[in-house]
PDB file of N, CA and C in Angstrom:
ATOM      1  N   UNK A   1     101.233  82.998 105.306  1.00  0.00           N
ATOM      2  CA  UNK A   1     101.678  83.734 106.456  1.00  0.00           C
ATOM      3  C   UNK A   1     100.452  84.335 107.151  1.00  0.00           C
ATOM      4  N   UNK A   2     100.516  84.138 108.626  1.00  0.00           N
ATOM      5  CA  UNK A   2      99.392  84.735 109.367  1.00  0.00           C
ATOM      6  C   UNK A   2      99.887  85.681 110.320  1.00  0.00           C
ATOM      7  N   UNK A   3      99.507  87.341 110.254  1.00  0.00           N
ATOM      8  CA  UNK A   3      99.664  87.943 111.035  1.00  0.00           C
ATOM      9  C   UNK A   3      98.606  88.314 111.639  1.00  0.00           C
ATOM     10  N   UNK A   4      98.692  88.744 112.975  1.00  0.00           N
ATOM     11  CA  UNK A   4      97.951  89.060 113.776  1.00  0.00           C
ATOM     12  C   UNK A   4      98.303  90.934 114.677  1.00  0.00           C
ATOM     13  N   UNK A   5      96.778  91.788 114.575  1.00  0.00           N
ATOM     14  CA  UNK A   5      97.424  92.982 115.317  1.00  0.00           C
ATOM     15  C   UNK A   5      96.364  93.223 116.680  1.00  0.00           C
ATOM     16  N   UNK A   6      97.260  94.031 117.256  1.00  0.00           N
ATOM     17  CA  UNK A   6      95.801  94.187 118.342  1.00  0.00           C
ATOM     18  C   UNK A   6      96.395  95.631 119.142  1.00  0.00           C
ATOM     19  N   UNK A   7      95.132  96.596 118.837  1.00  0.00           N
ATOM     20  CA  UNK A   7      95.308  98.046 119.387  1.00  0.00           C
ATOM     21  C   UNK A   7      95.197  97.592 121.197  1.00  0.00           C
ATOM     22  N   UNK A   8      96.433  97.641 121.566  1.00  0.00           N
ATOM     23  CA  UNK A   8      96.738  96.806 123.061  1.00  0.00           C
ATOM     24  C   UNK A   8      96.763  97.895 123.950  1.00  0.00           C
ATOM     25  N   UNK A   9      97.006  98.748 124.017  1.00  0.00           N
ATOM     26  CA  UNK A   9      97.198  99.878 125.267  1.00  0.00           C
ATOM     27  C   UNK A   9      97.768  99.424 125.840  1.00  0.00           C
ATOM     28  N   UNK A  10      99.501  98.911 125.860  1.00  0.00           N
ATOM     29  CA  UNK A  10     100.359  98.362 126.692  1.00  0.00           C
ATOM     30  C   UNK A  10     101.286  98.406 128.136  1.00  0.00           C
ATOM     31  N   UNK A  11     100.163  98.419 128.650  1.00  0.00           N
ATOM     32  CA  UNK A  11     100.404  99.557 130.154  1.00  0.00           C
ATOM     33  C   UNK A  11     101.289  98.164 130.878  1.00  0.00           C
ATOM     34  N   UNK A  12     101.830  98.356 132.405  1.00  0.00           N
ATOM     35  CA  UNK A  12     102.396  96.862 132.853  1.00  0.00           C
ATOM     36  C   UNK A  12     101.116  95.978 132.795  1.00  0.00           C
ATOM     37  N   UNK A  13     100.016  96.751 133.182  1.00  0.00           N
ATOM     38  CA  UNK A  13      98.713  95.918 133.688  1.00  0.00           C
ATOM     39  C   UNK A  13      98.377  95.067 132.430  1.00  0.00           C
ATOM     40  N   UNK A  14      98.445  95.162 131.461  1.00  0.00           N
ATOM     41  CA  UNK A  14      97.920  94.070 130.294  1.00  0.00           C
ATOM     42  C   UNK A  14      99.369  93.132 129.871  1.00  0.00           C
ATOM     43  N   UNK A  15     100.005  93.503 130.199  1.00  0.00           N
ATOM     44  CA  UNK A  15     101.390  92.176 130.010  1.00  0.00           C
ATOM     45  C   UNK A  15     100.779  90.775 130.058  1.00  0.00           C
ATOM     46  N   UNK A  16     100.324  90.816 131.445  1.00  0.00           N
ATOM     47  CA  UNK A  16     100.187  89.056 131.287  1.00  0.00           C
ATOM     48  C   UNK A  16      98.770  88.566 130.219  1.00  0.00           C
ATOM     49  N   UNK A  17      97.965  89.238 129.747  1.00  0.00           N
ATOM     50  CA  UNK A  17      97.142  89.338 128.623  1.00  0.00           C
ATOM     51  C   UNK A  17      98.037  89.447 127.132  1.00  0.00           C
ATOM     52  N   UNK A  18      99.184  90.310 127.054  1.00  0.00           N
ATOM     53  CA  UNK A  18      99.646  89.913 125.609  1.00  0.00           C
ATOM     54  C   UNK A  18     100.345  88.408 125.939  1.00  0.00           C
ATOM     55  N   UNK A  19     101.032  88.046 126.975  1.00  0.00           N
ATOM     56  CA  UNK A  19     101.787  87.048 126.862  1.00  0.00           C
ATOM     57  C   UNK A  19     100.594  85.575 126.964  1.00  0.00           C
ATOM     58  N   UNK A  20      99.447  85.710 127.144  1.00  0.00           N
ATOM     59  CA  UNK A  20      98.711  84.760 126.635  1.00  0.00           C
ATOM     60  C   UNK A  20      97.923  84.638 125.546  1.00  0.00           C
ATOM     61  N   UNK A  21      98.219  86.084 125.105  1.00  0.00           N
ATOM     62  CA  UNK A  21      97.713  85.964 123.421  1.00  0.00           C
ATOM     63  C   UNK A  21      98.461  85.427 122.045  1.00  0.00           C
ATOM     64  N   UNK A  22     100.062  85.804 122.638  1.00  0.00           N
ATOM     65  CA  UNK A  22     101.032  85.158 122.650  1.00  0.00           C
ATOM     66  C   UNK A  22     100.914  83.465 122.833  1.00  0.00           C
ATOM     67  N   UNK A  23     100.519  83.204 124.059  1.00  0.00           N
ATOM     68  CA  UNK A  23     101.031  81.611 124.027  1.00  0.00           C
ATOM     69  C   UNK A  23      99.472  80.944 123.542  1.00  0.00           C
ATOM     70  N   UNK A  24      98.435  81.439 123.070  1.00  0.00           N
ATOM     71  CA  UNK A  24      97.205  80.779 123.100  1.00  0.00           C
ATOM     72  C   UNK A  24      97.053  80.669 121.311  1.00  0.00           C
ATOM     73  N   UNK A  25      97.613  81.329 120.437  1.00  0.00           N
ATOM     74  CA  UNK A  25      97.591  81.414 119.466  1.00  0.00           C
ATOM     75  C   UNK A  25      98.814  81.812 118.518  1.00  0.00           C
ATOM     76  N   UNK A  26      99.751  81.303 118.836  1.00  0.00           N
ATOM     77  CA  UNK A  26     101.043  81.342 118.232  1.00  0.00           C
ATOM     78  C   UNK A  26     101.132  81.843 116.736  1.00  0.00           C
ATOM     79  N   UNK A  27     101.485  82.924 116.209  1.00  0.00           N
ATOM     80  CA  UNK A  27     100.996  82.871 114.789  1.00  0.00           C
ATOM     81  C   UNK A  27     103.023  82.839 114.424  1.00  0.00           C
ATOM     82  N   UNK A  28     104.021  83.400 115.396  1.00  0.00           N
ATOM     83  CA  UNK A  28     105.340  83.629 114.807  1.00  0.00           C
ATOM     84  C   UNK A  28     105.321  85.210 114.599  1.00  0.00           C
ATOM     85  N   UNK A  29     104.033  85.976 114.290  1.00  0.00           N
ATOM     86  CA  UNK A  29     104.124  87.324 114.011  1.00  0.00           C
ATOM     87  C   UNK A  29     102.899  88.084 114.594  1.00  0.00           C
ATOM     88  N   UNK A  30     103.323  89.202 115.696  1.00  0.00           N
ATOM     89  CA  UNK A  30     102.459  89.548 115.977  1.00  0.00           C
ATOM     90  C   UNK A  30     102.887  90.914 116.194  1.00  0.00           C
ATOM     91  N   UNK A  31     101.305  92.013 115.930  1.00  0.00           N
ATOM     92  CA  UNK A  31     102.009  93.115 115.798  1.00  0.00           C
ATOM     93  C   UNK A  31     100.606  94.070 117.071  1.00  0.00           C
ATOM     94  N   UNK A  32     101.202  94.456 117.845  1.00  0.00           N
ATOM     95  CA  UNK A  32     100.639  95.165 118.724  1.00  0.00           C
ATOM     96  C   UNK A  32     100.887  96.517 118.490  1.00  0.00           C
ATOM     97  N   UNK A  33      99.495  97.528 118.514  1.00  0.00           N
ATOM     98  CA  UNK A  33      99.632  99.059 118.008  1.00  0.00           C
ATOM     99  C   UNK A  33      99.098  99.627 119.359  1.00  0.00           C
ATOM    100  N   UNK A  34      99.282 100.873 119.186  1.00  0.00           N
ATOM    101  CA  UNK A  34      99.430 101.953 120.101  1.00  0.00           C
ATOM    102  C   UNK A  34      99.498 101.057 121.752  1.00  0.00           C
ATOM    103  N   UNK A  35     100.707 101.276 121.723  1.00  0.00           N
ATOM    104  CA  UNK A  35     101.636 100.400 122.690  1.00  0.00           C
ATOM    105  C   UNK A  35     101.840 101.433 124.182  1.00  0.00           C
ATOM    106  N   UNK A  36     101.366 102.705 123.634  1.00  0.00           N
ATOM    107  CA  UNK A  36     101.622 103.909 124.998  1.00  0.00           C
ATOM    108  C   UNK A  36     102.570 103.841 125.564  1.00  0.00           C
ATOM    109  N   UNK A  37     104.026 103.363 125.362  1.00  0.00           N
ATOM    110  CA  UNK A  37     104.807 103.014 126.467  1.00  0.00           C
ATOM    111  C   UNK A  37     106.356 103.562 125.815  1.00  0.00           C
ATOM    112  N   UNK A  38     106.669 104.403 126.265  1.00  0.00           N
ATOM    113  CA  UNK A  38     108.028 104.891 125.891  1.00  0.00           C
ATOM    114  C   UNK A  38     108.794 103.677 125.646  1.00  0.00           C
ATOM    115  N   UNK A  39     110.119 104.064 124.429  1.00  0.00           N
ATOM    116  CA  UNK A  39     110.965 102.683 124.377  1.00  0.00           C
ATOM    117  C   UNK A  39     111.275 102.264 125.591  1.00  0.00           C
ATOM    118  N   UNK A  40     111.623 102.856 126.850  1.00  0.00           N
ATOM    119  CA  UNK A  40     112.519 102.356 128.025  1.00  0.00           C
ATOM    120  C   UNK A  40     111.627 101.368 128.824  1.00  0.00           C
ATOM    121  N   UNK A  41     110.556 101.335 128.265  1.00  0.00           N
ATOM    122  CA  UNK A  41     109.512 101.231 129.800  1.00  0.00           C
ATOM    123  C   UNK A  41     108.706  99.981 128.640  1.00  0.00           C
ATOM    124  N   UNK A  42     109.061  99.555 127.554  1.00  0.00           N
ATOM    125  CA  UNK A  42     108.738  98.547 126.667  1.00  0.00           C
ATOM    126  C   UNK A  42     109.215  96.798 127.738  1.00  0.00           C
ATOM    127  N   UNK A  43     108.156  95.866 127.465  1.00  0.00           N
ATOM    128  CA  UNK A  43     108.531  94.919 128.165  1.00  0.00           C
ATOM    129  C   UNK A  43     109.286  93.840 127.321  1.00  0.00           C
ATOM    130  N   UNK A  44     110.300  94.209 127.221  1.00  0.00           N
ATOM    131  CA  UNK A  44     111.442  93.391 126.378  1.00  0.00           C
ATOM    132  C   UNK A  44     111.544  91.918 126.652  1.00  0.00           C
ATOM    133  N   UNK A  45     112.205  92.383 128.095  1.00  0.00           N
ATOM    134  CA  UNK A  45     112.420  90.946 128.622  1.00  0.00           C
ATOM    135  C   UNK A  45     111.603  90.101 128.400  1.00  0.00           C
ATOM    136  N   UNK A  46     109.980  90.123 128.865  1.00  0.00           N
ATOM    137  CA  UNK A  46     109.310  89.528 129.224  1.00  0.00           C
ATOM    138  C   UNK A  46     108.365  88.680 127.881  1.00  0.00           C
ATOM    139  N   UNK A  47     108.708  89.710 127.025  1.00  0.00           N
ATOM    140  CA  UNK A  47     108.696  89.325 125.021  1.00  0.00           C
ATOM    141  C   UNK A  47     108.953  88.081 125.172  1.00  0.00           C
ATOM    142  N   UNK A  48     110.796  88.537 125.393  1.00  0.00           N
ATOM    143  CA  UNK A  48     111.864  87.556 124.835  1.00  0.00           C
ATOM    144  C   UNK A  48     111.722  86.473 125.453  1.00  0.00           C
ATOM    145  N   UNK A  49     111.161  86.351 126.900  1.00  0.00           N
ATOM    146  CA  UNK A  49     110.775  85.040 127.782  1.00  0.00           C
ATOM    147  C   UNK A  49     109.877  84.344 127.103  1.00  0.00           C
ATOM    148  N   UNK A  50     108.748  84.630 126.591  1.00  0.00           N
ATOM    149  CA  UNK A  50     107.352  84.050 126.032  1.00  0.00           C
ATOM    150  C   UNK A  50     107.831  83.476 124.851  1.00  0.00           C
ATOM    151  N   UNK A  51     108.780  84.041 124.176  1.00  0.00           N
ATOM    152  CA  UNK A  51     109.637  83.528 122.869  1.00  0.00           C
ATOM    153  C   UNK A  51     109.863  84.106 121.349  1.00  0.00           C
ATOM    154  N   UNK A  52     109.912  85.646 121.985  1.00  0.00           N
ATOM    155  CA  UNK A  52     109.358  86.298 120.981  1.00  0.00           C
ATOM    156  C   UNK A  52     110.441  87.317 120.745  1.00  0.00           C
ATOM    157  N   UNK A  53     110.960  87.997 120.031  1.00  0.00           N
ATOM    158  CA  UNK A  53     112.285  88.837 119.813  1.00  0.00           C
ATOM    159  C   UNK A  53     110.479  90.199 119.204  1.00  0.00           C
ATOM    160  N   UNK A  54     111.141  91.577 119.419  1.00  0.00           N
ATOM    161  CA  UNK A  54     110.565  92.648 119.536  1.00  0.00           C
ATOM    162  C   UNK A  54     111.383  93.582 118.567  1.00  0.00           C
ATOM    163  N   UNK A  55     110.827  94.904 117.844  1.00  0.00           N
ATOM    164  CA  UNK A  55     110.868  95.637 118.120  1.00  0.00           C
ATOM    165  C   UNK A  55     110.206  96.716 117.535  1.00  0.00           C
ATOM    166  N   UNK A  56     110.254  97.675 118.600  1.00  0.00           N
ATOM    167  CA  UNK A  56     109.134  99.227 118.735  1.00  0.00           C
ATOM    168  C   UNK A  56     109.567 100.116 118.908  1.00  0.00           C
ATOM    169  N   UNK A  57     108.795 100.951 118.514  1.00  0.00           N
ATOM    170  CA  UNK A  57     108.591 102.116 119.102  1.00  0.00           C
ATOM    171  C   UNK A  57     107.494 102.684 119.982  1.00  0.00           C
ATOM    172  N   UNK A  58     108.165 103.938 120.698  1.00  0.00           N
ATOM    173  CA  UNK A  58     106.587 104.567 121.361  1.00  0.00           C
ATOM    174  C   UNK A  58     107.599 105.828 121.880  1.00  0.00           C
ATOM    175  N   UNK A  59     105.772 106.246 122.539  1.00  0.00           N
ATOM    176  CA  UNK A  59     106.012 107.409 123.594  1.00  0.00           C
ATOM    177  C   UNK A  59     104.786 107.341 124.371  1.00  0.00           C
ATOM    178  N   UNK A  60     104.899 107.958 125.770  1.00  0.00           N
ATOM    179  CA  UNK A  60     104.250 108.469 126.521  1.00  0.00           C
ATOM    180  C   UNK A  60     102.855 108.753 126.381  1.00  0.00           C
ATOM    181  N   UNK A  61     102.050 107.475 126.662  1.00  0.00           N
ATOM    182  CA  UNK A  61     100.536 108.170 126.804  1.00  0.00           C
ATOM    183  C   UNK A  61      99.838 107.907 125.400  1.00  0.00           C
ATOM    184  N   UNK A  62     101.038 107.468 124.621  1.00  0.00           N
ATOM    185  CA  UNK A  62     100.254 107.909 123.157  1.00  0.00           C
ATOM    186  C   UNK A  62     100.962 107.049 121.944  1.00  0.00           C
ATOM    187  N   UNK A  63     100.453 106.515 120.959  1.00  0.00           N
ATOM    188  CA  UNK A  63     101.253 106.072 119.959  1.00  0.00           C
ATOM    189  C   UNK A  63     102.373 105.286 120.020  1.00  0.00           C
ATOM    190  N   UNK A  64     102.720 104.270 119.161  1.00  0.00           N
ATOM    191  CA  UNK A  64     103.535 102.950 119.732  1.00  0.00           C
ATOM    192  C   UNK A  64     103.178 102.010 118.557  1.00  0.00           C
ATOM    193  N   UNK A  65     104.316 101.208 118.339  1.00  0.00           N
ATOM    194  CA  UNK A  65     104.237 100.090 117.763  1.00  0.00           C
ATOM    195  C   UNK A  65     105.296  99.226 117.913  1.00  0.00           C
ATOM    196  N   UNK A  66     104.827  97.677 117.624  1.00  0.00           N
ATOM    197  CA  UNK A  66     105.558  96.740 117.797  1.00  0.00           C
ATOM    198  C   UNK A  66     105.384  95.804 116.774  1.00  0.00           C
ATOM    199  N   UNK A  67     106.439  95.246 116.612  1.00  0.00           N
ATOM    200  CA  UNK A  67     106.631  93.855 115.647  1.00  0.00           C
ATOM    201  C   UNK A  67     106.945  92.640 116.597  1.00  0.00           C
ATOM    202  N   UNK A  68     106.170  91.476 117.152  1.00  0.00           N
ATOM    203  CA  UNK A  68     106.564  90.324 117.470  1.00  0.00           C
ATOM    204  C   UNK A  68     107.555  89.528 116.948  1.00  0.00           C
ATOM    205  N   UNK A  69     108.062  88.666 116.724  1.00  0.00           N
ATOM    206  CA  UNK A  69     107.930  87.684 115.813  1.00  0.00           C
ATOM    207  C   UNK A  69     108.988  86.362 116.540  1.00  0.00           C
ATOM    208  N   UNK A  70     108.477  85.186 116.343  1.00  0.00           N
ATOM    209  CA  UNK A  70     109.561  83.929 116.672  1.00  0.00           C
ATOM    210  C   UNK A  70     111.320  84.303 115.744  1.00  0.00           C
ATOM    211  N   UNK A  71     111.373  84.696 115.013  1.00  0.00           N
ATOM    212  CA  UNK A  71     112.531  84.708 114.157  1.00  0.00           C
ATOM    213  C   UNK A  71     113.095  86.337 114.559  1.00  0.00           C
ATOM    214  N   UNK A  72     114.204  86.175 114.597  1.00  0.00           N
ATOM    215  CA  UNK A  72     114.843  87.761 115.361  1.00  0.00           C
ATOM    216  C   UNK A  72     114.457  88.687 113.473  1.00  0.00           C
ATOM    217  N   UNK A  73     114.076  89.796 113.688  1.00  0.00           N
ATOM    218  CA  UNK A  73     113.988  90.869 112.764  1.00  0.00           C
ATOM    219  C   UNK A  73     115.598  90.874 112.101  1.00  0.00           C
ATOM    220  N   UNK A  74     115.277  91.101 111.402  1.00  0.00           N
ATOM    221  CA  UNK A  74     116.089  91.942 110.244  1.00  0.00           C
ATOM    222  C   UNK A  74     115.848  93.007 109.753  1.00  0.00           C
ATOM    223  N   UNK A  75     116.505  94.226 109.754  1.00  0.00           N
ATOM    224  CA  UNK A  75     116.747  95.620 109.129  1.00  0.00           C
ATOM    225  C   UNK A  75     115.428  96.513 109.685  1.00  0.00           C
ATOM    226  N   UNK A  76     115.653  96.509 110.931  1.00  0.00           N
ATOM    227  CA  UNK A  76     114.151  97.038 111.707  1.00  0.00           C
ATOM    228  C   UNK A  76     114.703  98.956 110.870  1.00  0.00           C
ATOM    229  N   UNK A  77     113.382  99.395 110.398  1.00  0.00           N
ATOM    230  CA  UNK A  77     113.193 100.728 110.089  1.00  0.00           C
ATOM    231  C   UNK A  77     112.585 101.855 111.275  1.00  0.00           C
ATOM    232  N   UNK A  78     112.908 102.880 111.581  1.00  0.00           N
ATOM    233  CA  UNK A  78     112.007 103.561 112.721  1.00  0.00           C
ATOM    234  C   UNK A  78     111.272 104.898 112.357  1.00  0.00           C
ATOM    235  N   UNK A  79     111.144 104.677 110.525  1.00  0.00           N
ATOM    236  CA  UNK A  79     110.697 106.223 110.044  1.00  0.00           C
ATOM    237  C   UNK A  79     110.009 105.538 108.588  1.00  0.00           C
ATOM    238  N   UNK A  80     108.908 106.016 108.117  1.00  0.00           N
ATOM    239  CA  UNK A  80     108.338 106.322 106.264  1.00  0.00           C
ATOM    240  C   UNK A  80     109.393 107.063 105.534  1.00  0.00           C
ATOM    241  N   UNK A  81     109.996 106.908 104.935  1.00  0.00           N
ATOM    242  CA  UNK A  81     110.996 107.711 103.914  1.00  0.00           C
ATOM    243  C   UNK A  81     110.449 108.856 103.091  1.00  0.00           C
ATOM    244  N   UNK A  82     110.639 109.793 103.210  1.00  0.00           N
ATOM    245  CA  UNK A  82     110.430 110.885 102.786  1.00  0.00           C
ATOM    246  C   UNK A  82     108.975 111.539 103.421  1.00  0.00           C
ATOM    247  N   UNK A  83     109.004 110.618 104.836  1.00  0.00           N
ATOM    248  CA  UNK A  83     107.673 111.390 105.854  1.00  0.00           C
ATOM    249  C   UNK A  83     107.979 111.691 106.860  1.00  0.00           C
ATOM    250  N   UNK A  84     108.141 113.229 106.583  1.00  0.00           N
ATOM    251  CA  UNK A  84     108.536 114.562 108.107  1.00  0.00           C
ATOM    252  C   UNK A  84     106.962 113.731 108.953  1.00  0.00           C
ATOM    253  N   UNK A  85     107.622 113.222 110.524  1.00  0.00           N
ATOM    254  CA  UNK A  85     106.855 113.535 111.547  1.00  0.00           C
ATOM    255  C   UNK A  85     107.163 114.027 112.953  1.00  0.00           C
ATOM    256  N   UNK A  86     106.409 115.121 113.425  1.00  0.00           N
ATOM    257  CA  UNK A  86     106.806 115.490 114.571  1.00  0.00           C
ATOM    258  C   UNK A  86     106.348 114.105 115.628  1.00  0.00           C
ATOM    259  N   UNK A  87     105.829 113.183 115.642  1.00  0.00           N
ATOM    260  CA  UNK A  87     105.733 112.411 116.379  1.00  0.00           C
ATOM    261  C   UNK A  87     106.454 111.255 116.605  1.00  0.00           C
ATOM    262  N   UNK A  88     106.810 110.641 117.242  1.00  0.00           N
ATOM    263  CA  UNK A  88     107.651 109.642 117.764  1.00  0.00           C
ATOM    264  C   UNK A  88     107.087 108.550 116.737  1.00  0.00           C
ATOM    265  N   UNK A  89     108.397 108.588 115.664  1.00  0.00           N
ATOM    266  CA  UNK A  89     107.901 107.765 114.380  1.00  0.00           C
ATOM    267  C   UNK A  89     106.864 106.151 114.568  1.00  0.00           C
ATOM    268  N   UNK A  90     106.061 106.134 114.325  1.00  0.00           N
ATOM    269  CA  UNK A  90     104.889 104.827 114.064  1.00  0.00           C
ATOM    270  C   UNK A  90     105.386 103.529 113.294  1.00  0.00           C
ATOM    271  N   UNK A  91     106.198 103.491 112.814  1.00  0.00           N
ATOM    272  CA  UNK A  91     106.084 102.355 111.519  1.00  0.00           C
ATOM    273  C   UNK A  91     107.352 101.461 112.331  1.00  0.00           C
ATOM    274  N   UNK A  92     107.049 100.276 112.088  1.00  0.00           N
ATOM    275  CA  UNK A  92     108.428  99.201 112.042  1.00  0.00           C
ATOM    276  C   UNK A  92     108.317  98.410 110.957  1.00  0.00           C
ATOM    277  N   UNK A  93     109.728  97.938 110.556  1.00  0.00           N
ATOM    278  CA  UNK A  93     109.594  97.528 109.672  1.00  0.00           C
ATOM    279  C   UNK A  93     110.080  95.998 109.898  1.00  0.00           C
ATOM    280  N   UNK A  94     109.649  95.038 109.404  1.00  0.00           N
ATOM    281  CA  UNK A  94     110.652  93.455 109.903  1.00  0.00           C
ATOM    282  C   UNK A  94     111.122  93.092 108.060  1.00  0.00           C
ATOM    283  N   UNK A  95     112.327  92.670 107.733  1.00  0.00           N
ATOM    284  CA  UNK A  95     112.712  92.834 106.364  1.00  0.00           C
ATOM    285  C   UNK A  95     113.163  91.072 106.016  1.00  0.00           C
ATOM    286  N   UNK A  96     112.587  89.869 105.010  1.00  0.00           N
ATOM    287  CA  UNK A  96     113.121  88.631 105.490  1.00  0.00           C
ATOM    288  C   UNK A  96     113.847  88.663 103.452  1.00  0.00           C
ATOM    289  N   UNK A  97     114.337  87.793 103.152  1.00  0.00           N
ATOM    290  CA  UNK A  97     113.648  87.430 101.812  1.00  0.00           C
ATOM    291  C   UNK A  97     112.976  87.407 101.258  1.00  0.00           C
ATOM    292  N   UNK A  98     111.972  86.893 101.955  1.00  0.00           N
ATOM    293  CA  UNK A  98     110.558  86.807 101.030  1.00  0.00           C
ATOM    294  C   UNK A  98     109.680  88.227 101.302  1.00  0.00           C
ATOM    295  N   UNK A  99     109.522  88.554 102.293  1.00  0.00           N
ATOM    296  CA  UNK A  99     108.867  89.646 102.887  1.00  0.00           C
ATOM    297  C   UNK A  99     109.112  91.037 103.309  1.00  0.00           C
ATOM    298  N   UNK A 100     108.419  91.830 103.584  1.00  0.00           N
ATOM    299  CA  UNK A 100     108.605  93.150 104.607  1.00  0.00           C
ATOM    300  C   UNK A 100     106.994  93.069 105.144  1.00  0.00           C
ATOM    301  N   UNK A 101     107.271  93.581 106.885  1.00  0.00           N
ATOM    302  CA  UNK A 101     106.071  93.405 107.510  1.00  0.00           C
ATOM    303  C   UNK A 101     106.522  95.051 108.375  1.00  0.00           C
ATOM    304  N   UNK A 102     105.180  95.621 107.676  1.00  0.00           N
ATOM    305  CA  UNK A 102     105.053  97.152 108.302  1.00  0.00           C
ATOM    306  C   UNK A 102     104.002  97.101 109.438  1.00  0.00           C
ATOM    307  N   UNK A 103     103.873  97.643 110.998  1.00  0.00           N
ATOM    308  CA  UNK A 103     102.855  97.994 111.375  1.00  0.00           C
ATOM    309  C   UNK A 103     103.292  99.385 111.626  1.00  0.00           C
ATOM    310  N   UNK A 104     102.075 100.146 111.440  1.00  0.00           N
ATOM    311  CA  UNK A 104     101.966 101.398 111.612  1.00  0.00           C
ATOM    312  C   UNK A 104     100.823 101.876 112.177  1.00  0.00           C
ATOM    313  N   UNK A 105     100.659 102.051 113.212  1.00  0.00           N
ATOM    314  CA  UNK A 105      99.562 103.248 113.900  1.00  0.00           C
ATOM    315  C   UNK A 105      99.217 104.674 113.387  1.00  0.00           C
ATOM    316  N   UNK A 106      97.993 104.582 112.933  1.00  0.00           N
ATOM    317  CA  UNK A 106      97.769 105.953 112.576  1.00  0.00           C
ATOM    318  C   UNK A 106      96.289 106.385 112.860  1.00  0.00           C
ATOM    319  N   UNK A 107      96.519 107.281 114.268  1.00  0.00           N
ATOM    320  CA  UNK A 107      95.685 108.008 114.819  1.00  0.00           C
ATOM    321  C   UNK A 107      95.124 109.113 113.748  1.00  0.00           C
ATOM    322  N   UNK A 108      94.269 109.708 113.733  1.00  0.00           N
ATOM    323  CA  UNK A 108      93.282 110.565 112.775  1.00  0.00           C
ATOM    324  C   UNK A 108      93.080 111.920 114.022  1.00  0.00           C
ATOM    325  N   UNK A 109      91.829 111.657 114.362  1.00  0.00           N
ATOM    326  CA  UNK A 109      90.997 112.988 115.078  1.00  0.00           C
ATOM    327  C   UNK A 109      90.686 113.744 114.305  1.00  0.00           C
ATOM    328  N   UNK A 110      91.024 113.872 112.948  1.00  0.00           N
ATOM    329  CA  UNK A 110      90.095 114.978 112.702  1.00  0.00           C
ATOM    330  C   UNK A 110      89.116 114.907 112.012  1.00  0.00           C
ATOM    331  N   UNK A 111      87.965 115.744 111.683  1.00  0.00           N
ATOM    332  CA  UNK A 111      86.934 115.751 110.887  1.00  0.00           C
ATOM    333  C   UNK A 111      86.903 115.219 108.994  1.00  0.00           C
ATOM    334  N   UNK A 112      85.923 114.144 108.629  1.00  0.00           N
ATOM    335  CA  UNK A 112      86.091 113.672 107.458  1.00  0.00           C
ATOM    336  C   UNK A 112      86.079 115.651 106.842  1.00  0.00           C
ATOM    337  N   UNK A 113      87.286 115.404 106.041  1.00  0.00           N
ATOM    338  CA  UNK A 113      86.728 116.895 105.019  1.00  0.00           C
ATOM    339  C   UNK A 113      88.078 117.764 105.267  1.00  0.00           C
ATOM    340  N   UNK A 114      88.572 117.862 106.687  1.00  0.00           N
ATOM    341  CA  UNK A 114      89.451 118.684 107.343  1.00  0.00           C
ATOM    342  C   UNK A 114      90.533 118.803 106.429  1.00  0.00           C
ATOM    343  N   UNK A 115      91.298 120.168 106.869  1.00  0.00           N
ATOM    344  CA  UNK A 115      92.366 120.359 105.615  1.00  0.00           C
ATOM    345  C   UNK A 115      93.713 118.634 105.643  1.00  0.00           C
ATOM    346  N   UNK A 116      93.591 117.968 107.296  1.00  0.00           N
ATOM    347  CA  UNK A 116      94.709 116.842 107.143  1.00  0.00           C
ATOM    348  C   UNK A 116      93.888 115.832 106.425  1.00  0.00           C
ATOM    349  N   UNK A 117      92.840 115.584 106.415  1.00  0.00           N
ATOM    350  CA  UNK A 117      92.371 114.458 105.663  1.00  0.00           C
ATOM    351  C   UNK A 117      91.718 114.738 104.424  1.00  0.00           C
ATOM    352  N   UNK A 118      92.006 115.787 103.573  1.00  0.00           N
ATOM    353  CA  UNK A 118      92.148 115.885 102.406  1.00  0.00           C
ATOM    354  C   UNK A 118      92.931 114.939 101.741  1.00  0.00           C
ATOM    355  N   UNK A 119      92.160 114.230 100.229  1.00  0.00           N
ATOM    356  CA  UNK A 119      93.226 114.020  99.145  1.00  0.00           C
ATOM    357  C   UNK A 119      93.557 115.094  98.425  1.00  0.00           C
ATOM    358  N   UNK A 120      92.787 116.324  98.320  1.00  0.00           N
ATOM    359  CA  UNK A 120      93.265 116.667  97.140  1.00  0.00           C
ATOM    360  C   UNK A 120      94.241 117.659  97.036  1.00  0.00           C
TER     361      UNK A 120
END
């Protein structure tokens, strides 16, 4: 299995750039991160034209994800289980038989050391 991701900044203006990344290298699964684009304003249609069934999340300006894929998803997830986030949840999940395919965006900003990027 070959997946493919790409931190896309999915504004209208790069559409016709995913849909030839899409048709130039067909992998069946493709997962585009921080997508910036509220669910409503997601280019569905234009997915499903190229031949591709979707689905994401996002919000505004910021954070987003998507699952491509030729084969329609099964049991799409829109949250980490047992992970409180105030942000417009990151993760999708695509669920087959054989597989589960997570993309998840995860922005940082803060300093190596900082109390969020602590392990301990």
């Amino acid at each position: 299995m070959k997946l493919v991701t790409w931190n896309v900044q999915l504004a209208e203006v790069r559409l016709p750039q995913v849909v030839d990344w899409l048709d130039a290298a067909p992998t069946g699964r493709d997962l585009p991160a921080e997508t910036k684009l509220e669910d409503g304003k997601f280019p569905a249609v234009e997915i499903e034209t190229a031949g591709y069934h979707a689905v994401y999340s996002g919000q505004k300006d910021y954070n987003g994800v998507a699952i491509l894929a030729r084969a329609r998803p099964r049991g799409p997830s829109w949250a980490i289980p047992g992970f409180a986030d105030e942000q417009k949840p990151r993760a999708r999940l695509r669920r087959s038989a054989a597989c589960a395919i997570v993309c998840l965006y995860v922005p940082n900003g803060q300093s190596v050391g900082s109390a969020s990027t602590s392990t301990s």
